[in-house]
N, C-alpha and C. Protein backbone atom coordinates (compact mmCIF):
# COMPACT_ATOMS: atom_id res chain seq x y z
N UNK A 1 4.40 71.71 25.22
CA UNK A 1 5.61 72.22 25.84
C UNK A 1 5.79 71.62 27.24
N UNK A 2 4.62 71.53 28.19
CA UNK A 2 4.90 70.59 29.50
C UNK A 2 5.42 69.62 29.14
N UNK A 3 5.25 68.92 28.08
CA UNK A 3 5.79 67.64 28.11
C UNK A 3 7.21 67.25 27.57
N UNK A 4 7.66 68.06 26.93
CA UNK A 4 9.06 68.72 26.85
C UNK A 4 9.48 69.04 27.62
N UNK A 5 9.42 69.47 28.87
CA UNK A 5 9.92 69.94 29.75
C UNK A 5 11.07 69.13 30.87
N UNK A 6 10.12 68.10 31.00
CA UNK A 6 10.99 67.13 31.93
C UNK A 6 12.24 66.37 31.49
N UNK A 7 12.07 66.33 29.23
CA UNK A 7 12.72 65.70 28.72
C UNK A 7 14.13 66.61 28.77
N UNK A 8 13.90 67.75 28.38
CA UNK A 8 14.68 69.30 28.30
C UNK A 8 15.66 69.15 29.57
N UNK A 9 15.02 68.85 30.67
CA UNK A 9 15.88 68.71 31.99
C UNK A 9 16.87 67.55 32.78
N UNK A 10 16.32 66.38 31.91
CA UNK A 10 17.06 65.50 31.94
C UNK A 10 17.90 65.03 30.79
N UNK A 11 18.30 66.06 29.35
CA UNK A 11 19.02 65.97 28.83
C UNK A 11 20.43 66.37 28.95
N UNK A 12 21.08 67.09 30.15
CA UNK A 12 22.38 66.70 30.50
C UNK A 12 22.83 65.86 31.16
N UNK A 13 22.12 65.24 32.06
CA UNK A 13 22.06 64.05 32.67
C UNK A 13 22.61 62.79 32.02
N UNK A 14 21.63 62.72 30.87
CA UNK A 14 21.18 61.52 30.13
C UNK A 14 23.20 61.85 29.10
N UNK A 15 23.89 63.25 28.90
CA UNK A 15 24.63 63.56 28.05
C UNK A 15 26.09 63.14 28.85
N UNK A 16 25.76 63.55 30.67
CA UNK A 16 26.63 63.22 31.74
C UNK A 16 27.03 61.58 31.55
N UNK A 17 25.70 60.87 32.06
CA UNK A 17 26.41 59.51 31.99
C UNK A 17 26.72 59.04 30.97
N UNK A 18 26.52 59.39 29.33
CA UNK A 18 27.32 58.56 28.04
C UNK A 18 28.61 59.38 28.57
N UNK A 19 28.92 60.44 28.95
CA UNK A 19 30.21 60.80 28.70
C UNK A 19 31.34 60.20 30.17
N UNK A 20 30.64 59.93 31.12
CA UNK A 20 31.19 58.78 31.72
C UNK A 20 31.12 57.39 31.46
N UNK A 21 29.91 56.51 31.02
CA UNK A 21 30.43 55.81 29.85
C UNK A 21 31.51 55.51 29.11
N UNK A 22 31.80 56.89 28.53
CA UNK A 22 32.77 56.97 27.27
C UNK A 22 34.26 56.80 28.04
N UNK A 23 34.18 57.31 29.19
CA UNK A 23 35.18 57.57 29.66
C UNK A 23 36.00 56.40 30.71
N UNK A 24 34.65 55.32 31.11
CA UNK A 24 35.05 54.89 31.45
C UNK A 24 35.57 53.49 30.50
N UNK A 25 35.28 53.82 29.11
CA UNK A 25 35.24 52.42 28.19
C UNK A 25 37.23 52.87 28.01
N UNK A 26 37.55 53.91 27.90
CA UNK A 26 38.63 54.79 27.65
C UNK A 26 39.51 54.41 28.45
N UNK A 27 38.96 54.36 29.65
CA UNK A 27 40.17 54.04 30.48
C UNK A 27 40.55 52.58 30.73
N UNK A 28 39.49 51.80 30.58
CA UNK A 28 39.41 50.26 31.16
C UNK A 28 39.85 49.49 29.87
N UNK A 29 39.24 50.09 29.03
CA UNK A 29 39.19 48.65 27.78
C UNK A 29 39.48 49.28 26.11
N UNK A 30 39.84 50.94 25.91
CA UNK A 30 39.85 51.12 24.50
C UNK A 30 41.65 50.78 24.66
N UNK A 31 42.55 50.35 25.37
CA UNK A 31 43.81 49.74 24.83
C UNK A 31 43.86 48.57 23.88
N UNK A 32 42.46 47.99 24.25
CA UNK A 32 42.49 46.45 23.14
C UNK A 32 41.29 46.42 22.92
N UNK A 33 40.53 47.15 23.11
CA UNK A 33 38.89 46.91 22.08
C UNK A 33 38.99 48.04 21.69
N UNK A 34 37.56 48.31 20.19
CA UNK A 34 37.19 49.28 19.66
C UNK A 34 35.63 48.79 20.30
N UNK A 35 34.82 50.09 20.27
CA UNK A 35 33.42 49.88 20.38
C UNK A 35 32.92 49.15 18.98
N UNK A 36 33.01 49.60 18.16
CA UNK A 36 32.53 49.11 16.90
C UNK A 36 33.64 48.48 15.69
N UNK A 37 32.43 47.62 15.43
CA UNK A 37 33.62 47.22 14.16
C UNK A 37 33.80 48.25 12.50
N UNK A 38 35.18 48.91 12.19
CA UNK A 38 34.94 49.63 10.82
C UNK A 38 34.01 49.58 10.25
N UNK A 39 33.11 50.48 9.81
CA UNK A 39 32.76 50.44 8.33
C UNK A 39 33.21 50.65 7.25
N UNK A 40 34.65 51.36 7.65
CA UNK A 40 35.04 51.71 6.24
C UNK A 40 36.86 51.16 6.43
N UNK A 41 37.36 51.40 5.47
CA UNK A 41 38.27 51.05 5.26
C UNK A 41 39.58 51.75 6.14
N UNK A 42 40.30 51.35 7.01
CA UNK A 42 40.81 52.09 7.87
C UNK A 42 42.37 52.43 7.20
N UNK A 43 42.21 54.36 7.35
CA UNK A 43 43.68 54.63 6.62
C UNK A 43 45.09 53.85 7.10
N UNK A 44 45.62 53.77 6.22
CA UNK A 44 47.02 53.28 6.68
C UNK A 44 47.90 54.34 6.53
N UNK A 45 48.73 54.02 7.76
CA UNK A 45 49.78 55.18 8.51
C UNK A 45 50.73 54.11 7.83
N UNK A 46 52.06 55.05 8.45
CA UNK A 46 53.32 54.95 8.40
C UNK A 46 53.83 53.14 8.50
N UNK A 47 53.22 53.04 9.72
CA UNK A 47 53.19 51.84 10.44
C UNK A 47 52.37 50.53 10.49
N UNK A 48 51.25 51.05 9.07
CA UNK A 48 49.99 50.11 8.89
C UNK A 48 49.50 50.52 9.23
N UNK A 49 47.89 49.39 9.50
CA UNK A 49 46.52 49.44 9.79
C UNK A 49 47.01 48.66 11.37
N UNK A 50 46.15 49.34 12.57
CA UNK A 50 46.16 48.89 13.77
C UNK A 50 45.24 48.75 13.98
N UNK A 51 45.60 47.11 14.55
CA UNK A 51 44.20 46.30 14.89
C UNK A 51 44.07 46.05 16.10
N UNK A 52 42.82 46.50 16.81
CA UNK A 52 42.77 46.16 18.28
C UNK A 52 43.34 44.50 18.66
N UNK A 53 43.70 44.42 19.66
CA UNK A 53 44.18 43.13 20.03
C UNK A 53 43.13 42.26 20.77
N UNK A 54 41.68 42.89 21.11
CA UNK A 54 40.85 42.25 21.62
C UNK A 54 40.30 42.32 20.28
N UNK A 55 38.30 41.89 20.99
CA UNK A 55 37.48 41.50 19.93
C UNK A 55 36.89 43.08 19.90
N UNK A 56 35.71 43.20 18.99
CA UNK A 56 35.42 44.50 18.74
C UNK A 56 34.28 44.49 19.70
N UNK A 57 33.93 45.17 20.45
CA UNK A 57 32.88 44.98 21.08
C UNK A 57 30.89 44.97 20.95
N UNK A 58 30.81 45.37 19.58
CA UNK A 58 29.54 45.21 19.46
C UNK A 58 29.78 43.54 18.37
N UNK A 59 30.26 43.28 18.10
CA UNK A 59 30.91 41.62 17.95
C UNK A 59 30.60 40.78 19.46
N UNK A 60 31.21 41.30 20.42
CA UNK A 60 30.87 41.01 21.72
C UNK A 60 29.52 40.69 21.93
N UNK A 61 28.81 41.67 22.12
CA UNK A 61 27.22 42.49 22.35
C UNK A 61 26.13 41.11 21.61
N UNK A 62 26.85 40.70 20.36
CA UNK A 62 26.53 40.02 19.73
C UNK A 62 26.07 39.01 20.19
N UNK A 63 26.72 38.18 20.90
CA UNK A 63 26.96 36.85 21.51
C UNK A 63 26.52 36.92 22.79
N UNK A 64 27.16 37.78 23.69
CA UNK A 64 27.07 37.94 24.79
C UNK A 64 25.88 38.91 25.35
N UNK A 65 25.51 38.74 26.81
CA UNK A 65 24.42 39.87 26.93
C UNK A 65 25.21 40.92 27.69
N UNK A 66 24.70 41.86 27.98
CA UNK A 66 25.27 43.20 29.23
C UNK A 66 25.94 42.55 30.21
N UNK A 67 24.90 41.31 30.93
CA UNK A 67 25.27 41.43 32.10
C UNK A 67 25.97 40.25 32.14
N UNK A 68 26.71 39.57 31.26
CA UNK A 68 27.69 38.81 30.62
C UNK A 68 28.86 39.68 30.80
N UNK A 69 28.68 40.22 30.10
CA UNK A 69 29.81 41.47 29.69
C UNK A 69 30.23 42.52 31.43
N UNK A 70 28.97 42.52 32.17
CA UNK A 70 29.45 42.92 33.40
C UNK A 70 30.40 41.59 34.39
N UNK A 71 29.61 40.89 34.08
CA UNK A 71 30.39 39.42 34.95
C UNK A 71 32.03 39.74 34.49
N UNK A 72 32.29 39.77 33.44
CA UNK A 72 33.50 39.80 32.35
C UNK A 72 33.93 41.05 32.89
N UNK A 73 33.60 41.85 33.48
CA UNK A 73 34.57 43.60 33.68
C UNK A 73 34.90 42.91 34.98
N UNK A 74 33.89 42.91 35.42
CA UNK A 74 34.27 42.60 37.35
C UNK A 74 35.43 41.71 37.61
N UNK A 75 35.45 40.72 37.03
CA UNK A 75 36.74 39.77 36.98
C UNK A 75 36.86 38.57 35.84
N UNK A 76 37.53 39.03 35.24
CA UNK A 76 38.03 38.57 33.57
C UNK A 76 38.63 37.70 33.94
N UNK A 77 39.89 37.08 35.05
CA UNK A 77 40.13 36.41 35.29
C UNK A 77 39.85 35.06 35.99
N UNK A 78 38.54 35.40 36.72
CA UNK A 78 37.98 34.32 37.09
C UNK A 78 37.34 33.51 36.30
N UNK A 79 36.50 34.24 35.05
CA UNK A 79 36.65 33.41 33.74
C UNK A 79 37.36 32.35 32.71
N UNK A 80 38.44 33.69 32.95
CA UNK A 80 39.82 32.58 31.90
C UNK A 80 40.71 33.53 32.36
N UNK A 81 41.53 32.42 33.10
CA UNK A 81 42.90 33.22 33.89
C UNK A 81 43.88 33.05 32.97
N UNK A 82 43.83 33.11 31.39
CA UNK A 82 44.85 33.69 30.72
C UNK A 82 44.49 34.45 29.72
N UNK A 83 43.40 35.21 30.35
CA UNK A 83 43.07 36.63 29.75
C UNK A 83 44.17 37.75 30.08
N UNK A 84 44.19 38.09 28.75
CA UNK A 84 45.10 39.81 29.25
C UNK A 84 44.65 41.11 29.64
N UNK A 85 42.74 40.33 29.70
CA UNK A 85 41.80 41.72 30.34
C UNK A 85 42.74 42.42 31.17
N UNK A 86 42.37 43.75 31.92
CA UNK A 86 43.39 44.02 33.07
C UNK A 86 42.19 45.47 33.71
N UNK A 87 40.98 44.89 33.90
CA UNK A 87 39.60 45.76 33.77
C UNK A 87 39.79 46.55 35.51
N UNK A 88 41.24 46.59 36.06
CA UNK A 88 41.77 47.02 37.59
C UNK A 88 41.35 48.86 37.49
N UNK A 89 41.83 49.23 36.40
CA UNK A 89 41.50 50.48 36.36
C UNK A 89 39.66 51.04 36.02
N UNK A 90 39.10 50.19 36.32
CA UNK A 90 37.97 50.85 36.24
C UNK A 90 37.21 50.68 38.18
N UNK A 91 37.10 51.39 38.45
CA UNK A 91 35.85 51.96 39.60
C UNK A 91 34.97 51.17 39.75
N UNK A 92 34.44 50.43 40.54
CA UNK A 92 33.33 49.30 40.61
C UNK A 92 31.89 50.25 40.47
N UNK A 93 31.89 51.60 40.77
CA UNK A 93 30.92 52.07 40.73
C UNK A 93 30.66 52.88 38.95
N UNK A 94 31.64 52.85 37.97
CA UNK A 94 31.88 52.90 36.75
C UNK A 94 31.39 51.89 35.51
N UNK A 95 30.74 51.01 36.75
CA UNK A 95 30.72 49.95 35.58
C UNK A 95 29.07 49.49 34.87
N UNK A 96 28.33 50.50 35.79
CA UNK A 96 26.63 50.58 34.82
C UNK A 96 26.67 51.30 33.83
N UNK A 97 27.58 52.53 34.19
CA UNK A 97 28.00 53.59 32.81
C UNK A 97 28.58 53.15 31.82
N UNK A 98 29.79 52.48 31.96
CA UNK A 98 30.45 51.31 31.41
C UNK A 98 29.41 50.55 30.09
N UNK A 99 28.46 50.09 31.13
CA UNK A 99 27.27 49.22 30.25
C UNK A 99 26.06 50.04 29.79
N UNK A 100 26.05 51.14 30.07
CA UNK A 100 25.28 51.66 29.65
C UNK A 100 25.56 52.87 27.94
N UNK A 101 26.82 52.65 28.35
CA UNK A 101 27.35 53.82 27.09
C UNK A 101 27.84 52.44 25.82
N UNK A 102 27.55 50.85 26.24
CA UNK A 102 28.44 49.74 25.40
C UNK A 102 27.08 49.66 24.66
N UNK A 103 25.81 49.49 25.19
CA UNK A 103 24.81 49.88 24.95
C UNK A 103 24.17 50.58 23.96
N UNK A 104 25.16 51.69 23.88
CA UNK A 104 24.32 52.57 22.91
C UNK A 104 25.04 52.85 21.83
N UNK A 105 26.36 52.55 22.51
CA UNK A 105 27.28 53.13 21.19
C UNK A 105 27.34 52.24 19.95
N UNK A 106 27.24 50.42 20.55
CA UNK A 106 27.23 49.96 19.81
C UNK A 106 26.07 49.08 18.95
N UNK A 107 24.81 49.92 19.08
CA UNK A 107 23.86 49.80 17.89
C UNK A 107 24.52 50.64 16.76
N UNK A 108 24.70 49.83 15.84
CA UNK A 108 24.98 49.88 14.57
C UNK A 108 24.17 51.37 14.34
N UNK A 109 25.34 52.15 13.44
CA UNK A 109 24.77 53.26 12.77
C UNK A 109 23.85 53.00 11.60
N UNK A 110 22.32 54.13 11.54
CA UNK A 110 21.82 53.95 10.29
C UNK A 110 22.79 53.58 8.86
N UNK A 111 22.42 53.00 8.07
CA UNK A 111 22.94 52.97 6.82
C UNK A 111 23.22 54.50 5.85
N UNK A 112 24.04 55.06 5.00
CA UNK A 112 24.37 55.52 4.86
C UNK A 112 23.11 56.05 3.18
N UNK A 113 23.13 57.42 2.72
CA UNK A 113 22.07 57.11 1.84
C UNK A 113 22.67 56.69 0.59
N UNK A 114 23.96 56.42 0.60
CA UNK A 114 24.26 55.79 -0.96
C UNK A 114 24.04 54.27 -0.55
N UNK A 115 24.55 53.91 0.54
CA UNK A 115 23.50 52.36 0.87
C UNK A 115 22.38 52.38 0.37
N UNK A 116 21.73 53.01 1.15
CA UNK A 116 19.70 52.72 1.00
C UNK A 116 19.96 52.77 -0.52
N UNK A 117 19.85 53.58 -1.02
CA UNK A 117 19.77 53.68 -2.81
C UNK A 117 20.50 52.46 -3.38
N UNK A 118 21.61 52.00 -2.84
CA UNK A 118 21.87 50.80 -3.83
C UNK A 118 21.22 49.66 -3.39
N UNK A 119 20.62 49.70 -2.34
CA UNK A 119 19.44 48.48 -1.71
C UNK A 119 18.27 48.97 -2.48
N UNK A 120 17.71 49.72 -2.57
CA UNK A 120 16.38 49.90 -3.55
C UNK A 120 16.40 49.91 -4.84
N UNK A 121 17.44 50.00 -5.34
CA UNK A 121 17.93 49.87 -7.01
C UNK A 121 17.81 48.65 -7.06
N UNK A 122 18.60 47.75 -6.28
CA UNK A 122 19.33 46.36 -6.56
C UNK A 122 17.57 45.09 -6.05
N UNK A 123 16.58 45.99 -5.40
CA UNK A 123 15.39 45.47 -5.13
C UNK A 123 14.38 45.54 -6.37
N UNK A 124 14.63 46.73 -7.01
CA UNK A 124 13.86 47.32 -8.13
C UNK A 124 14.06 45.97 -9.43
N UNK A 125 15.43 46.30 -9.51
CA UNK A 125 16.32 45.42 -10.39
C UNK A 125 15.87 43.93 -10.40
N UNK A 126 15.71 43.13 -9.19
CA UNK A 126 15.69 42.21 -8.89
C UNK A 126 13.98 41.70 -9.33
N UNK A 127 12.95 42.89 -8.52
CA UNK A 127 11.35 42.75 -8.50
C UNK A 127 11.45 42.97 -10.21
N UNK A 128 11.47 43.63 -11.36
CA UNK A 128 12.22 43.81 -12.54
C UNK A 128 12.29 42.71 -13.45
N UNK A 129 13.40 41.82 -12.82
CA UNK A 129 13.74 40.25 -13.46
C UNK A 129 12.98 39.90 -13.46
N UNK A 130 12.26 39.44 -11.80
CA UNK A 130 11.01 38.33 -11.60
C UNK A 130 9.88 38.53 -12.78
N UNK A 131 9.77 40.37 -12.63
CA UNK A 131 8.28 40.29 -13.66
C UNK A 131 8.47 39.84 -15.06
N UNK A 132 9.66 40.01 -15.51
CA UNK A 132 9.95 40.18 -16.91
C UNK A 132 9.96 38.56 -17.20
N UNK A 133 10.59 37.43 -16.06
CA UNK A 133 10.87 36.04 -16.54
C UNK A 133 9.19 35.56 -16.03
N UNK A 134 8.63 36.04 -15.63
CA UNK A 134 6.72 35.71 -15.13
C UNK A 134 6.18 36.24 -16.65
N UNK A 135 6.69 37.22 -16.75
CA UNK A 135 5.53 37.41 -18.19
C UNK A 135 6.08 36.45 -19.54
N UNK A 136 7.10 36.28 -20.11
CA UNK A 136 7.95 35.52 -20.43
C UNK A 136 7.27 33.65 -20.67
N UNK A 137 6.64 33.74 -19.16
CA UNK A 137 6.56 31.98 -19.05
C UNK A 137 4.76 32.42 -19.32
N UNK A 138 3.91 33.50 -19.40
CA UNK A 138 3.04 33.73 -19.67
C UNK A 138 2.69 33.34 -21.24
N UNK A 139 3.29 34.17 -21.71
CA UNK A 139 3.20 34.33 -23.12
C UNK A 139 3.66 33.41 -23.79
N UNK A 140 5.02 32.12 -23.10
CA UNK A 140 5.32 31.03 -23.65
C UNK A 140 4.11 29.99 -23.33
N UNK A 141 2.86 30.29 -22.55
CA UNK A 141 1.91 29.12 -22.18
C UNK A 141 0.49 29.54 -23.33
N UNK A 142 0.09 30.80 -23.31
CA UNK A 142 -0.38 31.12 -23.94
C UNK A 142 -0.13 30.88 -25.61
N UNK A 143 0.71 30.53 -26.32
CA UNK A 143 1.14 30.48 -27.60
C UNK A 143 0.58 28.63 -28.07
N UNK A 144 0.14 28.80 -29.20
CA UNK A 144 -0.25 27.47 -29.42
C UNK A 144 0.98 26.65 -29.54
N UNK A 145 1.53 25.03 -29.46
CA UNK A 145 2.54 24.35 -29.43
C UNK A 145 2.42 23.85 -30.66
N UNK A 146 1.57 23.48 -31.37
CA UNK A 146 1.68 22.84 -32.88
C UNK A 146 1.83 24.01 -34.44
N UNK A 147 2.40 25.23 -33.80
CA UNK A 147 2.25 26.15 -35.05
C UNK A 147 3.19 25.93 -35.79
N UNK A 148 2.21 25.71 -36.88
CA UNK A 148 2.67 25.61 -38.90
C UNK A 148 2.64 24.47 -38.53
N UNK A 149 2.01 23.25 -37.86
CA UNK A 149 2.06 21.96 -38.10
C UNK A 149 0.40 21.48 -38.59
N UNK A 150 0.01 20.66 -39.02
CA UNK A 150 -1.58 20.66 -40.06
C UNK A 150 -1.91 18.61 -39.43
């Protein structure tokens, strides 16, 4: 329990800055990014499927590191001055939270368990073949080659 303790006390903290994070991804950059890219198929409204006009950002994360991605908040334009970044509304002091909530949000969610199961079926299936075409070339080596011939 001591050792729970310190964790216990710095869990609103740790809940404070994702939600400034969140807030500050909200204000600066969810007009044209998403944190993540779909997993699923996105409903269509009235008006279609709306697609961010930037890149998705753990697509970003991808390529780029954090502090890439901080160079890129601070001034987008000094980069490529015909970016439509416009990163003015974020707080210079907003922008570790910023990287710290891009961070977390966008590690990929666990897989889902009808995933895992069709990955261990489709492994089963697969380990399955191998044995069946291994025993196969067994039993075709084992068999004499001249039978019914004298």
């Amino acid at each position: 329990m001591k050792r729970l303790t310190p964790l216990l006390l710095l869990l609103p903290v740790l809940a404070s800055a994702q939600d400034r994070g969140a807030a500050a991804f909200n204000k600066a950059c969810a007009q044209c990014h998403q944190a993540r890219t779909p997993t699923e198929k996105q409903p269509v409204g009235p008006l279609g499927v709306r697609k961010p006009v930037g890149p998705y950002m753990d697509q970003v994360l991808d390529k780029k590191t954090l502090a890439e991605v901080q160079t890129w908040v601070r001034s987008p334009h000094r980069i490529n001055p015909k970016t439509d970044c416009d990163t003015r509304l974020l707080p210079p002091d907003e922008l570790d939270a910023l990287t710290s909530y891009l961070s977390t949000v966008v590690v990929a969610p666990p897989p889902s368990r009808r995933m895992m199961l069709r990955k261990q079926m489709t492994e089963q299936v697969a380990a399955r073949k191998a044995r069946d075409k291994a025993e196969a070339e067994a039993k075709a080596k084992s068999q004499p080659k001249n039978q019914g011939k004298q």
